[in-house]
Protein backbone atom coordinates (compact mmCIF):
# COMPACT_ATOMS: atom_id res chain seq x y z
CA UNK A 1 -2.85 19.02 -1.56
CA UNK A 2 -4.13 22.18 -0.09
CA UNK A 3 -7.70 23.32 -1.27
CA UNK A 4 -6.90 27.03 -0.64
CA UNK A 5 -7.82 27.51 -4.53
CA UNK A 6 -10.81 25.66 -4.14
CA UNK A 7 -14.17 27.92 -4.16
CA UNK A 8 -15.70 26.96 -1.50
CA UNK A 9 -13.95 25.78 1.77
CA UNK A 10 -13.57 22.33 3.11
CA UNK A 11 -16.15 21.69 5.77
CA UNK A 12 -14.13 18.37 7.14
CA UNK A 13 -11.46 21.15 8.06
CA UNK A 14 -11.27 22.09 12.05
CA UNK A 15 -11.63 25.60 10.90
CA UNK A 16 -14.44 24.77 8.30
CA UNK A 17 -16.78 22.28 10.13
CA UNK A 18 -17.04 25.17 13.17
CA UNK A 19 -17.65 27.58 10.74
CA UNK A 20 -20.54 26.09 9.40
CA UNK A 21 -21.65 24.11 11.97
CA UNK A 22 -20.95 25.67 15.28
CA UNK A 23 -22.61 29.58 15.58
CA UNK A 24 -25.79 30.17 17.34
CA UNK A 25 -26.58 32.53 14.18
CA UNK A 26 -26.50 29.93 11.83
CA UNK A 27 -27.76 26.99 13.99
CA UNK A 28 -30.79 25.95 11.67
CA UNK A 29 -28.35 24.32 10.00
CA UNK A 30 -26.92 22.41 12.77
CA UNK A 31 -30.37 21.66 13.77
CA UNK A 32 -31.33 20.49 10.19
CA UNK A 33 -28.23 17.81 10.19
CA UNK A 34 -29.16 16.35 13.39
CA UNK A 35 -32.95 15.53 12.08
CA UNK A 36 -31.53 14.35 8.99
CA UNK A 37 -28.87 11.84 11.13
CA UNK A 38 -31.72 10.50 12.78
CA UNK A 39 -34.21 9.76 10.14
CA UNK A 40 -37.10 10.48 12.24
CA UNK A 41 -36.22 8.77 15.05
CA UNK A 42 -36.55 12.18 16.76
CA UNK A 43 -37.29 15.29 15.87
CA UNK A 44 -35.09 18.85 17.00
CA UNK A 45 -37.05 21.74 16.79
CA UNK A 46 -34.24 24.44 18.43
CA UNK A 47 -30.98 23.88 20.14
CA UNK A 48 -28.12 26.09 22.08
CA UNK A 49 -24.68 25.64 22.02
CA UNK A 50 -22.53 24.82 25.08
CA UNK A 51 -19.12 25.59 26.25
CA UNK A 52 -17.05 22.85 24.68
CA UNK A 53 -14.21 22.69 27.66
CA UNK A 54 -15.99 20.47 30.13
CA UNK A 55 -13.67 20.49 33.44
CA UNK A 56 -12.12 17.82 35.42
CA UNK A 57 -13.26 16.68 38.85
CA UNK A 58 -10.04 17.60 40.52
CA UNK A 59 -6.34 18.19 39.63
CA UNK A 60 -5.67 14.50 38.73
CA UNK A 61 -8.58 14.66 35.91
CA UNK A 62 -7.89 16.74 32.90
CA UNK A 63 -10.43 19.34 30.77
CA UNK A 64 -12.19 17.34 28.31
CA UNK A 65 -12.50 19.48 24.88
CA UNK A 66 -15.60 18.36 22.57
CA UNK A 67 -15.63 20.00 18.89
CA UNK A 68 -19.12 21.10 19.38
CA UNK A 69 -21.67 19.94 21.73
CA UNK A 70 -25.21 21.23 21.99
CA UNK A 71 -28.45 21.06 23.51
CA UNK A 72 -31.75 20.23 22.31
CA UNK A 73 -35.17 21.67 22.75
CA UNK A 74 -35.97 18.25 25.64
CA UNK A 75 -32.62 19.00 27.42
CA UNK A 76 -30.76 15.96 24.96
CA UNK A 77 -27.20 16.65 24.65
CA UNK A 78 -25.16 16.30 21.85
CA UNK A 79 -21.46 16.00 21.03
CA UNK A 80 -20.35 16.51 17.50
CA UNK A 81 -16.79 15.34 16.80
CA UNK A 82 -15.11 15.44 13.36
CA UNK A 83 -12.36 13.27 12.69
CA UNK A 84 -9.36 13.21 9.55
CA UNK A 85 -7.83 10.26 10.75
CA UNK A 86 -8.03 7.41 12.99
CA UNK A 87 -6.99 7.31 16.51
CA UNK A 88 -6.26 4.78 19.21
CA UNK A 89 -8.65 3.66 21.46
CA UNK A 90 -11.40 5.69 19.58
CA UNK A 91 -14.05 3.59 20.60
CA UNK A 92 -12.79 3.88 24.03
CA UNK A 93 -12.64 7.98 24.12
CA UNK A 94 -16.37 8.03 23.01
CA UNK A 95 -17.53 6.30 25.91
CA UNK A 96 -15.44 8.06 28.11
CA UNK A 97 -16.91 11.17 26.32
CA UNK A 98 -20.29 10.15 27.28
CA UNK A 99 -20.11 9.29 30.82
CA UNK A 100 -18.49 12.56 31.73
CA UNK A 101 -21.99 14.21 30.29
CA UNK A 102 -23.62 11.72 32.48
CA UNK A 103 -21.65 12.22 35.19
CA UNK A 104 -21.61 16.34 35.19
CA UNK A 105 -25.75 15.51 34.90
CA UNK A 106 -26.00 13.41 38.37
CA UNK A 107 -23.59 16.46 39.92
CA UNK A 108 -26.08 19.27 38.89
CA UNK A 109 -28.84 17.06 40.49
CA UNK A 110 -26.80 16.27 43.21
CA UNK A 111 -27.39 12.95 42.98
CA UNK A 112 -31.02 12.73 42.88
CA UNK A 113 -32.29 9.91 41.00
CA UNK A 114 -35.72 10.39 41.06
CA UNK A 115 -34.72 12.98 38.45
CA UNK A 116 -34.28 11.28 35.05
CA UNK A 117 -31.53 11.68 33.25
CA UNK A 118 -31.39 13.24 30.11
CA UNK A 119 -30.71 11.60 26.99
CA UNK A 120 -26.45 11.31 25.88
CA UNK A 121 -25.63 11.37 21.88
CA UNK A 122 -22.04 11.42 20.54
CA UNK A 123 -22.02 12.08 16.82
CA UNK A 124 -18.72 11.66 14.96
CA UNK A 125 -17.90 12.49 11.40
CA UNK A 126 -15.23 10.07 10.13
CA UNK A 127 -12.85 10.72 7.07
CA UNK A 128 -11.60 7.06 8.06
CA UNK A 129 -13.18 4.09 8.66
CA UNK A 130 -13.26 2.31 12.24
CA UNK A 131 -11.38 -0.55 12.92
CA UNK A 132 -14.24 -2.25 14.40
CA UNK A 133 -16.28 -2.06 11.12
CA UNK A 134 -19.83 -3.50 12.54
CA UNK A 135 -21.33 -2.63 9.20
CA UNK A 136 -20.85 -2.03 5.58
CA UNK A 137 -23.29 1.11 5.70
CA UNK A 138 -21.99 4.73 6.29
CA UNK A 139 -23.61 5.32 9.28
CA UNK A 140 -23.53 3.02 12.30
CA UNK A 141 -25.99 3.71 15.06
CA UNK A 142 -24.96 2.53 18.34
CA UNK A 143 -27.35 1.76 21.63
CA UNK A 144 -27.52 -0.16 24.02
CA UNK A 145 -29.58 -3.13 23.66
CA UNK A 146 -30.02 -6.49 24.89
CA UNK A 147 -27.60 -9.38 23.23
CA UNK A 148 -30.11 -12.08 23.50
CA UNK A 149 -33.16 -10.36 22.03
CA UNK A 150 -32.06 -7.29 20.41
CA UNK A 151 -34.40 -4.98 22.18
CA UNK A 152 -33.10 -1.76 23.07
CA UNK A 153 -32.43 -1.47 26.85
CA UNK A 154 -31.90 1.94 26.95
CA UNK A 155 -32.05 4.12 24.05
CA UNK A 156 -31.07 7.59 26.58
CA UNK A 157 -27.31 6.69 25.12
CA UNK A 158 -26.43 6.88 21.75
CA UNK A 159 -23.85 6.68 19.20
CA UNK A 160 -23.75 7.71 15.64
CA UNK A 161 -20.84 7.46 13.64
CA UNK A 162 -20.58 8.50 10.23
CA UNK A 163 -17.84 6.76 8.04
CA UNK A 164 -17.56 9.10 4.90
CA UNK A 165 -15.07 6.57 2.89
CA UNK A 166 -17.69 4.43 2.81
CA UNK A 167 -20.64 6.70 0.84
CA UNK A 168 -19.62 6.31 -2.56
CA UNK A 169 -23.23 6.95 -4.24
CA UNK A 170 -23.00 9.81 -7.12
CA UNK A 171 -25.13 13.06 -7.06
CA UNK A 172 -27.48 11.19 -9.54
CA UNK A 173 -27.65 7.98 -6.84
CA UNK A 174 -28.62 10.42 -3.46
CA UNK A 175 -31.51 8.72 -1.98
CA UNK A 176 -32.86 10.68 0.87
CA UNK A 177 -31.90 13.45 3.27
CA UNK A 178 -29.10 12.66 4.87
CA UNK A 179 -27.39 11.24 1.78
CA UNK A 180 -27.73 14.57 1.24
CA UNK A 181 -25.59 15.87 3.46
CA UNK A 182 -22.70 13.02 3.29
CA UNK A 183 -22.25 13.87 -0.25
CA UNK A 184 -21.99 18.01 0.88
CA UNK A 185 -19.71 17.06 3.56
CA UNK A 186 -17.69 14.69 1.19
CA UNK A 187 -17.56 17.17 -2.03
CA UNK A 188 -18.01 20.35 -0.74
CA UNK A 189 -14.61 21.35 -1.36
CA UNK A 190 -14.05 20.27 -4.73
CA UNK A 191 -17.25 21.69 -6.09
CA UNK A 192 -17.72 25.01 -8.17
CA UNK A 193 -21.59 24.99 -7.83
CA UNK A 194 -24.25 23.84 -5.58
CA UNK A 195 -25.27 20.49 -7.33
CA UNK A 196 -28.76 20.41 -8.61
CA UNK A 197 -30.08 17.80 -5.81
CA UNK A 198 -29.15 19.94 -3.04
CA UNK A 199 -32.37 22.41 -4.34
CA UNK A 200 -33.34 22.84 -0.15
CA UNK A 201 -32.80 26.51 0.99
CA UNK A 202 -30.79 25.08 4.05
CA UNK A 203 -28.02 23.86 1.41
CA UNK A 204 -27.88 27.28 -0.36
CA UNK A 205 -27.28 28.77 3.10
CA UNK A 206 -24.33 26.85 3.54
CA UNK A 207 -23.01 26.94 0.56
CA UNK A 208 -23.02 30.93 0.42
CA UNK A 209 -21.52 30.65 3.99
CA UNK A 210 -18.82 28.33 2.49
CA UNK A 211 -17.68 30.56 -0.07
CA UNK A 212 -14.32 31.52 0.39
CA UNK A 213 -14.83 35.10 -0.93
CA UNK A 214 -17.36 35.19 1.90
CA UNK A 215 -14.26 35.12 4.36
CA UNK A 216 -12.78 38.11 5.67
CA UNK A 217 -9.31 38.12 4.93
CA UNK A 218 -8.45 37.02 8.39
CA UNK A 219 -10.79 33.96 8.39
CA UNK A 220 -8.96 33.52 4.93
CA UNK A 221 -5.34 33.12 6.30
CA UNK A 222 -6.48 31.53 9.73
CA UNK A 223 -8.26 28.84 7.37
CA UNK A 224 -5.46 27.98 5.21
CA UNK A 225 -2.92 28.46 8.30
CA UNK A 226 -5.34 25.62 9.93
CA UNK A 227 -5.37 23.35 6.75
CA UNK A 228 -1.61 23.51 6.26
CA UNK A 229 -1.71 21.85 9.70
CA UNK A 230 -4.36 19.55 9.80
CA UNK A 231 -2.51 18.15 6.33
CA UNK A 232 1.07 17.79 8.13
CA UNK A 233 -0.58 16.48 10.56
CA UNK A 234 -2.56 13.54 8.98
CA UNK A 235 0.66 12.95 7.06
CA UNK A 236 2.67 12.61 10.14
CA UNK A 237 -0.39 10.08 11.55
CA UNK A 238 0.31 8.77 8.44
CA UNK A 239 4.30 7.99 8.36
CA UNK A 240 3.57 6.60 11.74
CA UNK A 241 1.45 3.94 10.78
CA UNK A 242 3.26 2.91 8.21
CA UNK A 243 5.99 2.58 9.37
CA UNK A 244 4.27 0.75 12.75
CA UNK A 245 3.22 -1.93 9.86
CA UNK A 246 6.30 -1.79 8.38
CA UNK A 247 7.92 -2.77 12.15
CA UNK A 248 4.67 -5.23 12.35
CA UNK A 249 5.76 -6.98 8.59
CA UNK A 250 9.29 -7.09 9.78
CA UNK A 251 8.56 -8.76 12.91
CA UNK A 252 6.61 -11.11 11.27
CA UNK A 253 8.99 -11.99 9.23
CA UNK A 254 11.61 -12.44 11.30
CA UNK A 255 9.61 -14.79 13.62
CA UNK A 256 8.77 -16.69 10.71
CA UNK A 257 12.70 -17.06 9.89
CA UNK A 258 13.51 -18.05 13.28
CA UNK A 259 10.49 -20.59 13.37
CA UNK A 260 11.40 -22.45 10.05
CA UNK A 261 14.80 -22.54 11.53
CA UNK A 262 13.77 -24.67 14.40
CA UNK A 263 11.81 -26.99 12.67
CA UNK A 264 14.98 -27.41 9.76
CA UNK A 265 17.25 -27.76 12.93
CA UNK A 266 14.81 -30.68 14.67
CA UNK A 267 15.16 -32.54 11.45
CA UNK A 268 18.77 -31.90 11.49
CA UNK A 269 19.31 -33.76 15.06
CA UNK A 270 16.77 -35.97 14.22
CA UNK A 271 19.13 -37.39 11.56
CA UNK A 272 21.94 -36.82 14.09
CA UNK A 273 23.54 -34.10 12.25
CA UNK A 274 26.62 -31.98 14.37
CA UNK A 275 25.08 -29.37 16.95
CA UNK A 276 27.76 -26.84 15.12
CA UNK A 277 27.08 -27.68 11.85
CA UNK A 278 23.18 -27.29 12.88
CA UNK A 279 24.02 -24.52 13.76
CA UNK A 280 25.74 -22.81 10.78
CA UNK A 281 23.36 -23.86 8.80
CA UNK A 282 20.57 -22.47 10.53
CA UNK A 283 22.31 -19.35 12.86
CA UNK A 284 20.72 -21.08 16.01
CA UNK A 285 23.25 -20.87 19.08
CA UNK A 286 24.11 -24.42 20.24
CA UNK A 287 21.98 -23.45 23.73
CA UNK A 288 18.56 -23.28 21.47
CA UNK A 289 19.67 -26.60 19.27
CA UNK A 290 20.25 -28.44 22.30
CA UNK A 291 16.88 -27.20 24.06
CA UNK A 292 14.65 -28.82 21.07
């Protein structure tokens, strides 16, 4: 259902993520996310936003678009993706995401290695969760690290993926920062106040930024024009999986017909039963009975 009613917009929204998120005038608060997402593990003091087109090598390689991708006060890169609903190969794009930064990096230095690269982070907010659930937790934080030990091997390449189905902690259950957050980004829309354990200044900036009244009335239509959208869309993502699993059941099915068959028609010539009347009793053609 469409959340055009709703006081304050939906910040999971193409439209309202960018809004909040993605302009160099309100990047504090971009700035404050990323040092809640990683707990200390560093520490972002300013950023700029990038062009979020990266090109293709040549004609056979396509423009890669990001949603938002930034860089940090040490020259760390980051790409921030928000995603309604699953994709293939997910997993697979993320890399690939990745080691285009890496590669457009080793072009600028022309391929000098004695100059270090700089450190790689895709961040994706998930309204889904992944297929290859490595953890119970809402956030998964990827590296590279060694199988055997454990030990990080490189910790310039990063992955943090944020699965917001699975935060189900109340306002009265928010722990630290970035539970925070997950519970803005999750409720946002359905609110009609700023709850009482969002008290930071940061979250009363966005949620003034979020009102819709605070919209001109062109952001208003272009916002509900993009929601109508994003919601046929997900349905349509929707209808196609189900039915895909509806094709998958029916399969199933229908292999485990014709395998019962085969072992009712064995038994059959086993107790030297007619290859036609086998055969009408099971729908096998005479070719498959005679095969066993």
């Amino acid at each position: 259902m469409l959340a055009i009613t709703n006081k304050y917009i939906d910040p999971l929204s193409d439209f309202g993520f960018k809004h909040l998120f993605g302009g160099e005038p309100n990047k504090e608060i971009m700035i404050a996310f990323l040092n809640a997402l990683f707990e200390g593990e560093k520490h972002i003091i300013d950023l700029v936003y990038n062009p979020t087109e990266l090109a293709g090598d040549d004609k056979e390689n396509k423009k890669i678009f990001f949603d938002l991708l930034c860089t940090g006060d040490r020259g760390e890169q980051f790409i921030v993706e928000m995603q309604r609903a699953a994709h293939d190969n997910f997993e697979d794009r993320c890399i690939f995401y990745l080691s285009r930064l890496i590669q457009q990096q080793k072009l600028m230095n022309k391929g000098n290695w004695k100059v270090k690269l700089k450190e790689v982070f895709l961040i994706a907010i998930l309204d889904f969760k992944m297929k290859n659930c490595l953890s119970d937790d809402y956030l998964q934080s990827i590296s590279l690290v060694n199988t055997g030990t454990g030990k990080i091997f490189h910790n310039g390449l990063g992955f943090k993926f944020l699965e917001l189905p699975k935060f189900e902690k109340k306002e009265d259950e928010l722990e630290n920062e970035l539970d925070k957050w997950v519970y803005m980004l999750k409720h946002m829309h359905s609110l009609n106040q700023i709850p009482k354990y969002l008290d930071k200044r940061i979250f009363e900036k966005i949620f003034k930024i979020a009102e819709m009244n605070e919209l001109s009335p062109e952001q208003q239509l272009l916002y509900i024009s993009i929601l109508q959208q994003e919601e046929d869309d997900i349905g349509l993502m929707e209808c196609k999986i189900e039915r895909a699993e509806k094709e998958g059941l029916e399969k199933g099915l229908e292999k485990g017909k014709y395998e019962t068959a085969l072992a009712i028609a064995r038994k059959m010539k086993e107790e030297h039963f007619d290859p036609v009347k086998i055969a009408g009793f099971t729908a096998l053609s005479i070719e498959e009975i005679e095969g066993l």
